[in-house]
C-alpha atoms as a PDB file:
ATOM      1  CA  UNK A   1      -6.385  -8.422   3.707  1.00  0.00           C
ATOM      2  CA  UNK A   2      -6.932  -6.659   7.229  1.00  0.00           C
ATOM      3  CA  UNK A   3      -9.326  -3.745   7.754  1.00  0.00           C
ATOM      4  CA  UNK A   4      -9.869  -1.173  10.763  1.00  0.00           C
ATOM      5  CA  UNK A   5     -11.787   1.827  11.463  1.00  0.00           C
ATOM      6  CA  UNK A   6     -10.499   4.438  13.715  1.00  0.00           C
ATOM      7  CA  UNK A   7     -11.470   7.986  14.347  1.00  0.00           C
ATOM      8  CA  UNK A   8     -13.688   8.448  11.049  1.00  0.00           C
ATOM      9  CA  UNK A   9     -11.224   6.613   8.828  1.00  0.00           C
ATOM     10  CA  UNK A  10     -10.705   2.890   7.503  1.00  0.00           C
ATOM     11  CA  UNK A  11      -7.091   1.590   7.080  1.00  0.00           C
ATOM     12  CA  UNK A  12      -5.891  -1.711   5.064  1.00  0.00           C
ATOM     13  CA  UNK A  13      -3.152  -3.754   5.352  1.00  0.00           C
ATOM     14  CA  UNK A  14      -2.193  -5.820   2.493  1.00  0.00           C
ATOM     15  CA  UNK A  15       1.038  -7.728   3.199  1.00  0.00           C
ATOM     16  CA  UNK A  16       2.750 -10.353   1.418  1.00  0.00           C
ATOM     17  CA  UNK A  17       6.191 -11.265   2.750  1.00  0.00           C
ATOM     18  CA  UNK A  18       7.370 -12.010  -0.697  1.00  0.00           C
ATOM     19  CA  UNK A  19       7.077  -8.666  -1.379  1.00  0.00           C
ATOM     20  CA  UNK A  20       8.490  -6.834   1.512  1.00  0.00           C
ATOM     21  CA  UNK A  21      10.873  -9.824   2.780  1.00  0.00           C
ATOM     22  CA  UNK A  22      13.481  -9.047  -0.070  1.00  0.00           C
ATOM     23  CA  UNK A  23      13.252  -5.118   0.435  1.00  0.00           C
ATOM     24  CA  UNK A  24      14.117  -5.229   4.336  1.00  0.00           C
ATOM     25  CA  UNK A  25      16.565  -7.479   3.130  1.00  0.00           C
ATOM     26  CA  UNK A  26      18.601  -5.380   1.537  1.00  0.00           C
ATOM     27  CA  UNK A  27      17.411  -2.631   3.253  1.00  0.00           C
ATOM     28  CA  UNK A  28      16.697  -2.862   6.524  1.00  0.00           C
ATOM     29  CA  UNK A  29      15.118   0.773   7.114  1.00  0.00           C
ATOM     30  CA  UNK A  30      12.629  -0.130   4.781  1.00  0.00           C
ATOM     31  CA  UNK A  31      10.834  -2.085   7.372  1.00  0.00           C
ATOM     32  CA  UNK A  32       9.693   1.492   8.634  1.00  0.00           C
ATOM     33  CA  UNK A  33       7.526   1.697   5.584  1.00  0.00           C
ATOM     34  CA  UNK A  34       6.525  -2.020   5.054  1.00  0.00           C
ATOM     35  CA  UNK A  35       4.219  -3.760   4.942  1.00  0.00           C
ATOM     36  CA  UNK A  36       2.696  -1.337   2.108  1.00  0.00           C
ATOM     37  CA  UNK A  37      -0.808   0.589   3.726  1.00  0.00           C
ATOM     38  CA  UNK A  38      -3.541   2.456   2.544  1.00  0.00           C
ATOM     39  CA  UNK A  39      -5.673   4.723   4.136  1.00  0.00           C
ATOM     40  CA  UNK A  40      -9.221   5.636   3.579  1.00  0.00           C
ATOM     41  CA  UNK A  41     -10.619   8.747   5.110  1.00  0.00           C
ATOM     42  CA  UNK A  42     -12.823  11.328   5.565  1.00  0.00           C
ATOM     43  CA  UNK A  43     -11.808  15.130   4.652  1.00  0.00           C
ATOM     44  CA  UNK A  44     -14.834  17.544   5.614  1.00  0.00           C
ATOM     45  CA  UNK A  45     -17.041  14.956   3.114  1.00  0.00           C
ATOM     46  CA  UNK A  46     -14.669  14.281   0.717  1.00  0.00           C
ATOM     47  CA  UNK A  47     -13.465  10.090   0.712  1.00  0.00           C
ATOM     48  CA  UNK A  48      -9.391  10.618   0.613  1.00  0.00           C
ATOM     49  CA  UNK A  49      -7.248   7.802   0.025  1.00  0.00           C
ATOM     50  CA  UNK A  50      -3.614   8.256   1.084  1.00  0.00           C
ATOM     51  CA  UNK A  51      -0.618   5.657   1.007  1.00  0.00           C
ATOM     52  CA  UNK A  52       3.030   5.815   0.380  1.00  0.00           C
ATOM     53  CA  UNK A  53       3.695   4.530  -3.513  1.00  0.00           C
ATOM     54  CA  UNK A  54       6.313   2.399  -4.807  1.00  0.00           C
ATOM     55  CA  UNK A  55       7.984   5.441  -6.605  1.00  0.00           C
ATOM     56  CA  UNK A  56       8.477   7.571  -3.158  1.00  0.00           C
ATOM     57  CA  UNK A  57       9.592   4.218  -1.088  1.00  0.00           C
ATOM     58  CA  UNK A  58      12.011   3.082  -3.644  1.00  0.00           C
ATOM     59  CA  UNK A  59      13.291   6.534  -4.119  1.00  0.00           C
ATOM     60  CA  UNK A  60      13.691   6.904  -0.075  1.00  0.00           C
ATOM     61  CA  UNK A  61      15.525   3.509   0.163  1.00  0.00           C
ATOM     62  CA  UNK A  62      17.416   3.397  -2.629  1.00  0.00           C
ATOM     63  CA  UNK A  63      15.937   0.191  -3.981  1.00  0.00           C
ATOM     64  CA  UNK A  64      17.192  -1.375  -7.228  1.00  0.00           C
ATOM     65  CA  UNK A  65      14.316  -2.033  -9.595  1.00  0.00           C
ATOM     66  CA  UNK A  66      14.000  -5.491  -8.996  1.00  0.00           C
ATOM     67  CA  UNK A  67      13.353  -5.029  -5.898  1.00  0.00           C
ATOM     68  CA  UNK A  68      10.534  -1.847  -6.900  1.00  0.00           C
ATOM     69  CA  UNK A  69       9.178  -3.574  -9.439  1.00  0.00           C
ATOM     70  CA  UNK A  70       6.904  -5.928  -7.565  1.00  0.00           C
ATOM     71  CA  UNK A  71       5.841  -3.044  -4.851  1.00  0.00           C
ATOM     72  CA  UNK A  72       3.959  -1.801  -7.726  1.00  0.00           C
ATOM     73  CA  UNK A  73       1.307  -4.234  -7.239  1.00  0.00           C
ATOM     74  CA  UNK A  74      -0.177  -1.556  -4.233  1.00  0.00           C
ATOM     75  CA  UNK A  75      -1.225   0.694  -7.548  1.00  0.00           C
ATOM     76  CA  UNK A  76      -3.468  -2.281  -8.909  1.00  0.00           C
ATOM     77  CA  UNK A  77      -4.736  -2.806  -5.509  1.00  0.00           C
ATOM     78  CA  UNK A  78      -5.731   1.037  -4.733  1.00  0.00           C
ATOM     79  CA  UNK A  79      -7.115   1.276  -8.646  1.00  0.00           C
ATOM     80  CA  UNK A  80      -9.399  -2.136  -7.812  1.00  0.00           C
ATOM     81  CA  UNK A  81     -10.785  -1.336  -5.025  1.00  0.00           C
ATOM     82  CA  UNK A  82     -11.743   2.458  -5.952  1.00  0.00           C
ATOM     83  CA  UNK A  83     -13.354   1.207  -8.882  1.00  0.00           C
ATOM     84  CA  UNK A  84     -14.689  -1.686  -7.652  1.00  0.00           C
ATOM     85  CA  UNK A  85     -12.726  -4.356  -9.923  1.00  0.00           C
ATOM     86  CA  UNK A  86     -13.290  -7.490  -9.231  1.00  0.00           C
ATOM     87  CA  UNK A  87     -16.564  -7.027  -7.153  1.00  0.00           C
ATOM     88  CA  UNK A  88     -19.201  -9.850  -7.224  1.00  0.00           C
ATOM     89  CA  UNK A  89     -21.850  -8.635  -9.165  1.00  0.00           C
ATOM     90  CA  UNK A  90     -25.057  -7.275  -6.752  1.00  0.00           C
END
């Protein structure tokens, strides 16, 4: 996993090519959305988190569910790491 900050916000990158290599595959538009982001950021003191799910990509590229299906794994991801699943204990 790759993390920035720029202009008051943090983005990561999570990108396995197992996971997007199949999409762009079989459609190659797709690669305009992949790999999968998330964005944390600020909103007047309110922590946003913004990112493009499974449901709206597959919907915009027309992507059979086998192909959805493991795309999914973004919503695990984002749920982790707002709860703070699988953090070491302090």
């Amino acid at each position: 996993m790759a993390a920035g900050t720029s202009g008051g916000g943090a983005s990561f990158v999570r990108q396995r090519s197992a996971l997007g290599t199949p999409v762009m595959d079989a459609q190659p538009l797709a690669a305009l959305d992949l790999p999968l982001k998330l964005l944390v950021w600020d909103d007047h003191g309110h922590t946003r988190v913004s990112y493009l799910t499974p449901a709206v990509l597959s919907a915009r590229h027309a992507l059979p569910e086998s192909l959805a299906a493991p795309l999914a794994e973004i919503d695990q991801l984002t749920d982790a790491a707002l709860t703070g699943a699988g953090k070491p204990p302090d």
